[in-house]
PDB file of N, CA and C in Angstrom:
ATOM      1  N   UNK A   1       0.847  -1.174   0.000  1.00  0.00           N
ATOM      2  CA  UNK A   1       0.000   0.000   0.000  1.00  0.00           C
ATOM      3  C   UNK A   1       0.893   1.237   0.000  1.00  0.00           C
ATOM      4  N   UNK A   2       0.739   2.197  -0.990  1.00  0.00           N
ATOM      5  CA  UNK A   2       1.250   2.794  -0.862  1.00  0.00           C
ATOM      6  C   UNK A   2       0.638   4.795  -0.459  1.00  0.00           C
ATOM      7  N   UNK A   3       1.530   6.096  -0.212  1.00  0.00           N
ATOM      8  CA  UNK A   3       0.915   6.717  -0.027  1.00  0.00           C
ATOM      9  C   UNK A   3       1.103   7.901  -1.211  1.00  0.00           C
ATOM     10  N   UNK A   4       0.570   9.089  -1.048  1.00  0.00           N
ATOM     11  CA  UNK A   4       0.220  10.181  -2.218  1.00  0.00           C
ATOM     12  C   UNK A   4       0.674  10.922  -0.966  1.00  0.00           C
ATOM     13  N   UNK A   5       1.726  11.466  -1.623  1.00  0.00           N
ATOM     14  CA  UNK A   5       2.109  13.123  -0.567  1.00  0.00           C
ATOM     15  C   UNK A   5       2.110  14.055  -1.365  1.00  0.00           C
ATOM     16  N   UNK A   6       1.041  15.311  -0.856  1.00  0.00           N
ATOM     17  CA  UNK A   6       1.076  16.386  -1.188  1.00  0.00           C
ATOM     18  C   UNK A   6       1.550  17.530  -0.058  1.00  0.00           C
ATOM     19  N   UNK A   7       2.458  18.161  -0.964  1.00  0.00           N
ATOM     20  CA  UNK A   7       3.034  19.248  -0.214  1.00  0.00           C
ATOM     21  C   UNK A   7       2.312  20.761  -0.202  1.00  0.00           C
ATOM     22  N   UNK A   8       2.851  21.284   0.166  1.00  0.00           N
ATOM     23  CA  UNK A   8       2.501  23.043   0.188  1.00  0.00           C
ATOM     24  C   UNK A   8       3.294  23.809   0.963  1.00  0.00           C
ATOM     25  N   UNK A   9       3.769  24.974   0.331  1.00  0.00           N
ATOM     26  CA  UNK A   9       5.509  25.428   0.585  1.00  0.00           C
ATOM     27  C   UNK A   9       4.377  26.930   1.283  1.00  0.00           C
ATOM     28  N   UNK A  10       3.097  27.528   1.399  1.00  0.00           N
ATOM     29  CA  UNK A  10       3.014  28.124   2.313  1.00  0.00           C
ATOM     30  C   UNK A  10       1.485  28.050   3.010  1.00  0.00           C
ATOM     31  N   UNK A  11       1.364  28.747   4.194  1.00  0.00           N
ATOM     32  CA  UNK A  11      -0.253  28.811   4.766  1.00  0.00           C
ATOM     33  C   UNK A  11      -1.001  28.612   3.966  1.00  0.00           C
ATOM     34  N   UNK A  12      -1.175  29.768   2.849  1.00  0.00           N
ATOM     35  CA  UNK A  12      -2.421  29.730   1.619  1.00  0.00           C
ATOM     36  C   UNK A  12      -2.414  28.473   1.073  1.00  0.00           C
ATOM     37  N   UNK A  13      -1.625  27.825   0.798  1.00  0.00           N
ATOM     38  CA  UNK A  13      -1.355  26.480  -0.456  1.00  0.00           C
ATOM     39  C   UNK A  13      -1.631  25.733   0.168  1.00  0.00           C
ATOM     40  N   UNK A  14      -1.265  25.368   1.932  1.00  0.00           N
ATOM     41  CA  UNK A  14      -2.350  24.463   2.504  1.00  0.00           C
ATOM     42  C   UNK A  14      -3.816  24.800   2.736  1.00  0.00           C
ATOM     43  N   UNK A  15      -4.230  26.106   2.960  1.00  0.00           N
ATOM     44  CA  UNK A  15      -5.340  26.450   3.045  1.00  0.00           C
ATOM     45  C   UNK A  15      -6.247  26.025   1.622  1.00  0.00           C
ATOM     46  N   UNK A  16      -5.895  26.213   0.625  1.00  0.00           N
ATOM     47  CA  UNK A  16      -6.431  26.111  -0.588  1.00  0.00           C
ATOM     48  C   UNK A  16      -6.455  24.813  -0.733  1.00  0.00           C
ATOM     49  N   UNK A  17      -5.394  23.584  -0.783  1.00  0.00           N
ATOM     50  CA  UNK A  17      -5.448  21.880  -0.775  1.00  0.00           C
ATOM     51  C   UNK A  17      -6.259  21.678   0.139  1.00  0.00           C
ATOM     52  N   UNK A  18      -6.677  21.831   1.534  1.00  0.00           N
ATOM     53  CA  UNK A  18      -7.508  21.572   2.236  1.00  0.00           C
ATOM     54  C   UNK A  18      -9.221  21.674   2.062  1.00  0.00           C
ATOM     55  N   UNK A  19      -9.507  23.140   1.096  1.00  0.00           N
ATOM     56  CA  UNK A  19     -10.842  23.202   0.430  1.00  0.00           C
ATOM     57  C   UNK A  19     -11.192  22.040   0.135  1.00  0.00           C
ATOM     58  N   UNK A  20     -10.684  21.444  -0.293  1.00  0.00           N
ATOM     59  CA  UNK A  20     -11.250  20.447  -1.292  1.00  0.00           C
ATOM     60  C   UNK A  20     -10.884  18.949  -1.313  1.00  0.00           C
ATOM     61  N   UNK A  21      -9.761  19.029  -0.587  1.00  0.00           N
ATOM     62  CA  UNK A  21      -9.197  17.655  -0.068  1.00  0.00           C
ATOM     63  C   UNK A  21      -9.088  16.809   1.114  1.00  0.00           C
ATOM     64  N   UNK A  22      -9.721  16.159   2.018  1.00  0.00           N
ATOM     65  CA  UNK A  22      -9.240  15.722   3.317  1.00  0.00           C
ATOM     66  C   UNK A  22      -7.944  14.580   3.126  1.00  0.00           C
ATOM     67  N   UNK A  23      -6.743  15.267   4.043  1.00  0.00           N
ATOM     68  CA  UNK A  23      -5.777  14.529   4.152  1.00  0.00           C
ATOM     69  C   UNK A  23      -6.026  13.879   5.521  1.00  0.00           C
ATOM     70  N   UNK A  24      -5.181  12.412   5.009  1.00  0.00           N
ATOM     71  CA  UNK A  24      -5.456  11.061   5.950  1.00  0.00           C
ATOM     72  C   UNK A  24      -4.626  11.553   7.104  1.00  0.00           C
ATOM     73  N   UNK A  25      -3.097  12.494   6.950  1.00  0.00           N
ATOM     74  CA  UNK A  25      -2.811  13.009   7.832  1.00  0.00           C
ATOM     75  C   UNK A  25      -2.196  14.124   7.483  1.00  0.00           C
ATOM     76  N   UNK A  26      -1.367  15.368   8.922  1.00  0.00           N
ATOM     77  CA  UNK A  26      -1.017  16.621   8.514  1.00  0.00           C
ATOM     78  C   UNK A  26       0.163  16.957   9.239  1.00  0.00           C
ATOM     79  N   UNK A  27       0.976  16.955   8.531  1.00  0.00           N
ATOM     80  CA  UNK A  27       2.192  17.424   9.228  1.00  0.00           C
ATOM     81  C   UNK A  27       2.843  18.956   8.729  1.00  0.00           C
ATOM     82  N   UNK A  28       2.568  19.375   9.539  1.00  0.00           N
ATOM     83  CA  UNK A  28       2.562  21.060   9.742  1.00  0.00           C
ATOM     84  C   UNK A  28       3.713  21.883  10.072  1.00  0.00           C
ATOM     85  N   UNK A  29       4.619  22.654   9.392  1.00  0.00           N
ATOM     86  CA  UNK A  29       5.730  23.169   9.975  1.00  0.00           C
ATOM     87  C   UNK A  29       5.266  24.521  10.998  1.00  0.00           C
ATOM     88  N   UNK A  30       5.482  24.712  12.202  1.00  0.00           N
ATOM     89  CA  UNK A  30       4.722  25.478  12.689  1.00  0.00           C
ATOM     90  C   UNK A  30       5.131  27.042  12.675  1.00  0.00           C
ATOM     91  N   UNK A  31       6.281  27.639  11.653  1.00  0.00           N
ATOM     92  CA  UNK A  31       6.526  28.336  11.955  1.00  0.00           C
ATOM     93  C   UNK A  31       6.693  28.818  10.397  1.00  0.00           C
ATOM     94  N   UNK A  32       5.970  28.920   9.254  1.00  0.00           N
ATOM     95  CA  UNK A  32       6.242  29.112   7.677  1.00  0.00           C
ATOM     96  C   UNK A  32       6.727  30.547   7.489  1.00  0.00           C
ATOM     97  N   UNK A  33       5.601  31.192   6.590  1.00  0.00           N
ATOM     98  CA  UNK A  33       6.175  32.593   6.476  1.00  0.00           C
ATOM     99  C   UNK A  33       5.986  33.603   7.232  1.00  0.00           C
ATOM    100  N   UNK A  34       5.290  33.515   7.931  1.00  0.00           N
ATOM    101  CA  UNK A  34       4.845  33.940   9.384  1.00  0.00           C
ATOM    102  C   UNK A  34       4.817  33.363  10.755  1.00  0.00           C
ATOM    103  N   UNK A  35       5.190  33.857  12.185  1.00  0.00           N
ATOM    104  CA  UNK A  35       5.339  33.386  13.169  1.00  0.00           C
ATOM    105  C   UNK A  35       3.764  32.136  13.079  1.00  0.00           C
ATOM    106  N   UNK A  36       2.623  32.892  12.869  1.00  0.00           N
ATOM    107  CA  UNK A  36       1.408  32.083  13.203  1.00  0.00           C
ATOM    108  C   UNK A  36       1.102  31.253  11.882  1.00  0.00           C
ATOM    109  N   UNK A  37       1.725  31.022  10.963  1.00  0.00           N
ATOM    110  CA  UNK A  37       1.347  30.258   9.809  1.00  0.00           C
ATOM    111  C   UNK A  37       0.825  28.914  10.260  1.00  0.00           C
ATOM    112  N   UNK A  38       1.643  28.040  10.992  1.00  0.00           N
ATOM    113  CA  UNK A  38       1.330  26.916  10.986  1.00  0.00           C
ATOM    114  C   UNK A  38       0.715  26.324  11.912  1.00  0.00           C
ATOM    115  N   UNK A  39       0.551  27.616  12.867  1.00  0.00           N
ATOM    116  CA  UNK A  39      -0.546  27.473  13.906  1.00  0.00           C
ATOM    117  C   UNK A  39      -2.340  27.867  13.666  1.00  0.00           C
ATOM    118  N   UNK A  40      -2.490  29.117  12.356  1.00  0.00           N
ATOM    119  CA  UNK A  40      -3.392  28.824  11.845  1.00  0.00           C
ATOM    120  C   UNK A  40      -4.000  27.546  11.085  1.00  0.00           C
ATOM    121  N   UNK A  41      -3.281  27.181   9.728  1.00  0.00           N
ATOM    122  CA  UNK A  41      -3.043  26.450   9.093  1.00  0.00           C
ATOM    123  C   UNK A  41      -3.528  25.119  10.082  1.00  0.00           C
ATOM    124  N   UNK A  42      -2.877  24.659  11.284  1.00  0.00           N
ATOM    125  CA  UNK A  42      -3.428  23.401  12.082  1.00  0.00           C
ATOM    126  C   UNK A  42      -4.935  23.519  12.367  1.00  0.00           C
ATOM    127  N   UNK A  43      -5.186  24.587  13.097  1.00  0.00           N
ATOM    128  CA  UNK A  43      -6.585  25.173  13.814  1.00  0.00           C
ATOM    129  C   UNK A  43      -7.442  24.629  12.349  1.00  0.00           C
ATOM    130  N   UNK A  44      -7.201  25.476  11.282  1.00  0.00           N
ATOM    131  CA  UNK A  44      -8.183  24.816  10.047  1.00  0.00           C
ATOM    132  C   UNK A  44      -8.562  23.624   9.684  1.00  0.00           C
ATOM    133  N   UNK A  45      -7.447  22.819   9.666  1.00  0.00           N
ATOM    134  CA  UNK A  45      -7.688  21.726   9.727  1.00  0.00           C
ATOM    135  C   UNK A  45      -8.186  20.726  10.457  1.00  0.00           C
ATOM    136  N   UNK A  46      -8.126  21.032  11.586  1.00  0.00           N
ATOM    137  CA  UNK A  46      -8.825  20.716  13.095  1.00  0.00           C
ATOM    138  C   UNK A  46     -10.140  20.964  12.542  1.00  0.00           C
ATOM    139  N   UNK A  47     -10.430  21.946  12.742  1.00  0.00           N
ATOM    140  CA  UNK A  47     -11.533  22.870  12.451  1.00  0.00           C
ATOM    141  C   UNK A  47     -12.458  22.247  11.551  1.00  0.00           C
ATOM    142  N   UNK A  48     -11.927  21.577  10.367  1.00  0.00           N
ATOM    143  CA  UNK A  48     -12.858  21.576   9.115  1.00  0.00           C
ATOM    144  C   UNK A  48     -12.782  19.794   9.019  1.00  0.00           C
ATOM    145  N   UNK A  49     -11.671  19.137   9.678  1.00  0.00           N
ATOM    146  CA  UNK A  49     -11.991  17.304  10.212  1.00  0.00           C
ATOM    147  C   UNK A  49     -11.424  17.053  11.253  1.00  0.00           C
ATOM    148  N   UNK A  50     -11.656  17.243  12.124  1.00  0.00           N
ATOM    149  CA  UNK A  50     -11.382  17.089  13.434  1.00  0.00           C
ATOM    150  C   UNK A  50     -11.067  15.582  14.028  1.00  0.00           C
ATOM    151  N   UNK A  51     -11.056  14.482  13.022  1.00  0.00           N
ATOM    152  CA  UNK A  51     -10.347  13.331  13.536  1.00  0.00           C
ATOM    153  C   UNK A  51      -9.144  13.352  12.146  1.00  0.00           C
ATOM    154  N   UNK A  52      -8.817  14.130  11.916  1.00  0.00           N
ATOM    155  CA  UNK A  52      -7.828  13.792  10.790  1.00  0.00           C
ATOM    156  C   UNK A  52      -6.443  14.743  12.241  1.00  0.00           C
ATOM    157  N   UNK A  53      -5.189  13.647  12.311  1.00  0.00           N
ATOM    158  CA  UNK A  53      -4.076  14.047  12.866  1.00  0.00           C
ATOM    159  C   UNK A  53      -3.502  14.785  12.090  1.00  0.00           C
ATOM    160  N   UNK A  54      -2.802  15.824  13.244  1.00  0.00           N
ATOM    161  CA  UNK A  54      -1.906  16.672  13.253  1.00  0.00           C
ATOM    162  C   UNK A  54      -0.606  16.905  13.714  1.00  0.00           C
ATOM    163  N   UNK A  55       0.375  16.803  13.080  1.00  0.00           N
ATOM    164  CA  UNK A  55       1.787  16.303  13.766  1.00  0.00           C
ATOM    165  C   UNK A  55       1.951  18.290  12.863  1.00  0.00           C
ATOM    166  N   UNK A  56       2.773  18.367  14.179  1.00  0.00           N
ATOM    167  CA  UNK A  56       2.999  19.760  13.828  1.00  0.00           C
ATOM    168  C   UNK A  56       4.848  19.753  14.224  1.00  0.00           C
ATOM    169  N   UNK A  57       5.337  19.995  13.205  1.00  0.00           N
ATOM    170  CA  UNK A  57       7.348  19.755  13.332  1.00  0.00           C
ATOM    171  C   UNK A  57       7.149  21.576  13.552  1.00  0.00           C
ATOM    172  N   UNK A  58       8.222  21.654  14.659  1.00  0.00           N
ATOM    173  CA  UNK A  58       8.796  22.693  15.062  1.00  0.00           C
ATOM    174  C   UNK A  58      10.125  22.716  15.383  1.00  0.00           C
ATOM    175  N   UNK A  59      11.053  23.390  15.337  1.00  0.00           N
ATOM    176  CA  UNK A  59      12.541  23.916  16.194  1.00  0.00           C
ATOM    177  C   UNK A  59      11.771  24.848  17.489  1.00  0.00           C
ATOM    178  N   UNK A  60      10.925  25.060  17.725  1.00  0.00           N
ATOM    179  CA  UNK A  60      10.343  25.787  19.170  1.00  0.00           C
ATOM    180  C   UNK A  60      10.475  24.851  19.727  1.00  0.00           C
ATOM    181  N   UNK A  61      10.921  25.449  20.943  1.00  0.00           N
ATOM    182  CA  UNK A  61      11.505  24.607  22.191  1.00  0.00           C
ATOM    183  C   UNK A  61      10.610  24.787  23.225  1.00  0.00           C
ATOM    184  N   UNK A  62      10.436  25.521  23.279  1.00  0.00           N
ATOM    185  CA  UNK A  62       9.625  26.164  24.839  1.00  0.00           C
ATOM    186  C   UNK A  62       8.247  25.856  25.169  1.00  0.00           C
ATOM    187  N   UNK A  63       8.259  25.325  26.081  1.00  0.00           N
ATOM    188  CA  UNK A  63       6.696  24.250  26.508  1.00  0.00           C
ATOM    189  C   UNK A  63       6.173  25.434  26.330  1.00  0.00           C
ATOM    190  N   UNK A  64       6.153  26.962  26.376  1.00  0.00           N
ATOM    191  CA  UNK A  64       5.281  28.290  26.171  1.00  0.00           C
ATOM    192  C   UNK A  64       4.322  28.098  24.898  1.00  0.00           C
ATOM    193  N   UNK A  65       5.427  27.995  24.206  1.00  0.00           N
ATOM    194  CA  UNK A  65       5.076  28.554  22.669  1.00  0.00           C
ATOM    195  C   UNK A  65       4.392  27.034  22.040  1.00  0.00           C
ATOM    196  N   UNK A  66       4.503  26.149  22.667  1.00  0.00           N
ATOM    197  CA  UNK A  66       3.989  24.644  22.285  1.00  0.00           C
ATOM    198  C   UNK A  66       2.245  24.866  22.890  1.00  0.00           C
ATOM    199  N   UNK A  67       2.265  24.974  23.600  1.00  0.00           N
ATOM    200  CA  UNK A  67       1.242  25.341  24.838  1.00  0.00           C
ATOM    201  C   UNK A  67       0.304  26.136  24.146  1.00  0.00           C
ATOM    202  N   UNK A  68       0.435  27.422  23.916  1.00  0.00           N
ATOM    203  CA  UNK A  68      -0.072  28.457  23.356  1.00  0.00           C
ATOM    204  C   UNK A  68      -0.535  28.061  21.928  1.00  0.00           C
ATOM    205  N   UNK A  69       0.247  27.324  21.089  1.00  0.00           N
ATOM    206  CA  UNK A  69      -0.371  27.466  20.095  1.00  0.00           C
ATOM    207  C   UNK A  69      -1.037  26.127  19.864  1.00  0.00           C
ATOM    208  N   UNK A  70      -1.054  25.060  20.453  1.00  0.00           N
ATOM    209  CA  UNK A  70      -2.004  23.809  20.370  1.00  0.00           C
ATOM    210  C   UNK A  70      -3.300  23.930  20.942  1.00  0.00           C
ATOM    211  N   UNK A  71      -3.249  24.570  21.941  1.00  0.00           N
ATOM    212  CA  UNK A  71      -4.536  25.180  22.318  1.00  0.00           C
ATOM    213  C   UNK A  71      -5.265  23.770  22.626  1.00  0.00           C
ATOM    214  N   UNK A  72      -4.779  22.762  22.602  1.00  0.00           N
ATOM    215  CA  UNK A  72      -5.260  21.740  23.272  1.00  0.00           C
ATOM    216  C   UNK A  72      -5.800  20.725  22.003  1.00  0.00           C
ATOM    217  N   UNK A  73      -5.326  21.363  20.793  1.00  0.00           N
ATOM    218  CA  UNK A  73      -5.957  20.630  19.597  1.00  0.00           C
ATOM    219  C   UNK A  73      -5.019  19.306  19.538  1.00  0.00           C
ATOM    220  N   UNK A  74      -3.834  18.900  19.695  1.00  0.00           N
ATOM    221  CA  UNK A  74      -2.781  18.126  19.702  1.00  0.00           C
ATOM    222  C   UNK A  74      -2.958  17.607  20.313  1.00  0.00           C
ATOM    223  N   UNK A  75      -2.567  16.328  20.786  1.00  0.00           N
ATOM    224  CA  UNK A  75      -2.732  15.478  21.920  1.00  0.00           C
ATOM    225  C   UNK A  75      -0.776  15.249  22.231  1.00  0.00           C
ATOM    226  N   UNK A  76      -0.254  15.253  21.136  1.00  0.00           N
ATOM    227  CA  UNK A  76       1.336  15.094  21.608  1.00  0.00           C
ATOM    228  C   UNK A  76       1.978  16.376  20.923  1.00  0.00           C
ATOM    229  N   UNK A  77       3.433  16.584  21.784  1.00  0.00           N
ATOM    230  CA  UNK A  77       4.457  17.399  21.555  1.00  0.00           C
ATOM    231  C   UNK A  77       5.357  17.133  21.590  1.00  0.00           C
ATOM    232  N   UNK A  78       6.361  17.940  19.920  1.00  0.00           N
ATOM    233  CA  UNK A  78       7.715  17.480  20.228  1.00  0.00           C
ATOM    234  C   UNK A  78       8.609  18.627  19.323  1.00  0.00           C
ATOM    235  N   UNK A  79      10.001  18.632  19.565  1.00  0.00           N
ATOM    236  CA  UNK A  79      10.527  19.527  18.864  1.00  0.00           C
ATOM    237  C   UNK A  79      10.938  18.734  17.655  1.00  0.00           C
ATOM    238  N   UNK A  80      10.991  19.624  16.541  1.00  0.00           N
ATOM    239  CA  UNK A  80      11.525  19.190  15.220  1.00  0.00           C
ATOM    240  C   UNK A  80      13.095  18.804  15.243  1.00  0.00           C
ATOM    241  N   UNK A  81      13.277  17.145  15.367  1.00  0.00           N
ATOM    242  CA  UNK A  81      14.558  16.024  14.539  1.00  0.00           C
ATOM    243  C   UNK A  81      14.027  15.673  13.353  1.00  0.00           C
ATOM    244  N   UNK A  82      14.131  16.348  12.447  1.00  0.00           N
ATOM    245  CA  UNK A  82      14.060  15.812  11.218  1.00  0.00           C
ATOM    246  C   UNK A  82      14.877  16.165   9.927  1.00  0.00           C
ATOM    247  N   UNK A  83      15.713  14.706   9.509  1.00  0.00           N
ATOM    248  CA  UNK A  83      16.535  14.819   8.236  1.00  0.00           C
ATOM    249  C   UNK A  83      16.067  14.536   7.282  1.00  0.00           C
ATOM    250  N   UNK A  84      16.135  15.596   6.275  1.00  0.00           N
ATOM    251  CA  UNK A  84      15.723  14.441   4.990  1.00  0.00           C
ATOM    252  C   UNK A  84      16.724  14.878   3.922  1.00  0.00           C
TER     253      UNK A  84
END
């Protein structure tokens, strides 16, 4: 089985793939072209399927700024290790 990854390099481009598409899952950079990009961007998606996961990759460190912007939509947290 295999999967279909679609990307989107900002807020709008996920906002716009999301109109019309439900993804099986969402992995969210939380910090795009704006401090709140990818903290809006999650909320929407929450928002519009609310059992579809949200893995949100960050370099924010600070249980603050994790805190604040999950708003309780996340169930886990972690800082961004990721190579590709």
């Amino acid at each position: 089985m295999g999967y279909n990854v679609t990307t989107a390099d900002s807020q709008k481009e996920g906002e716009s793939y999301i109109e019309n598409n439900k993804p099986d899952l969402a992995i969210v950079d939380l910090m795009m072209e704006n401090e709140d990009s990818g903290f809006i961007l999650s909320y929407k998606i929450k928002k519009k399927y609310p059992d579809v996961p949200v893995i949100i990759a960050t370099a924010v460190t600070s249980e603050t700024g994790m805190v604040f912007g999950l708003n309780k939509q996340e169930e886990k947290t972690g800082s961004k290790q990721i190579c590709i």
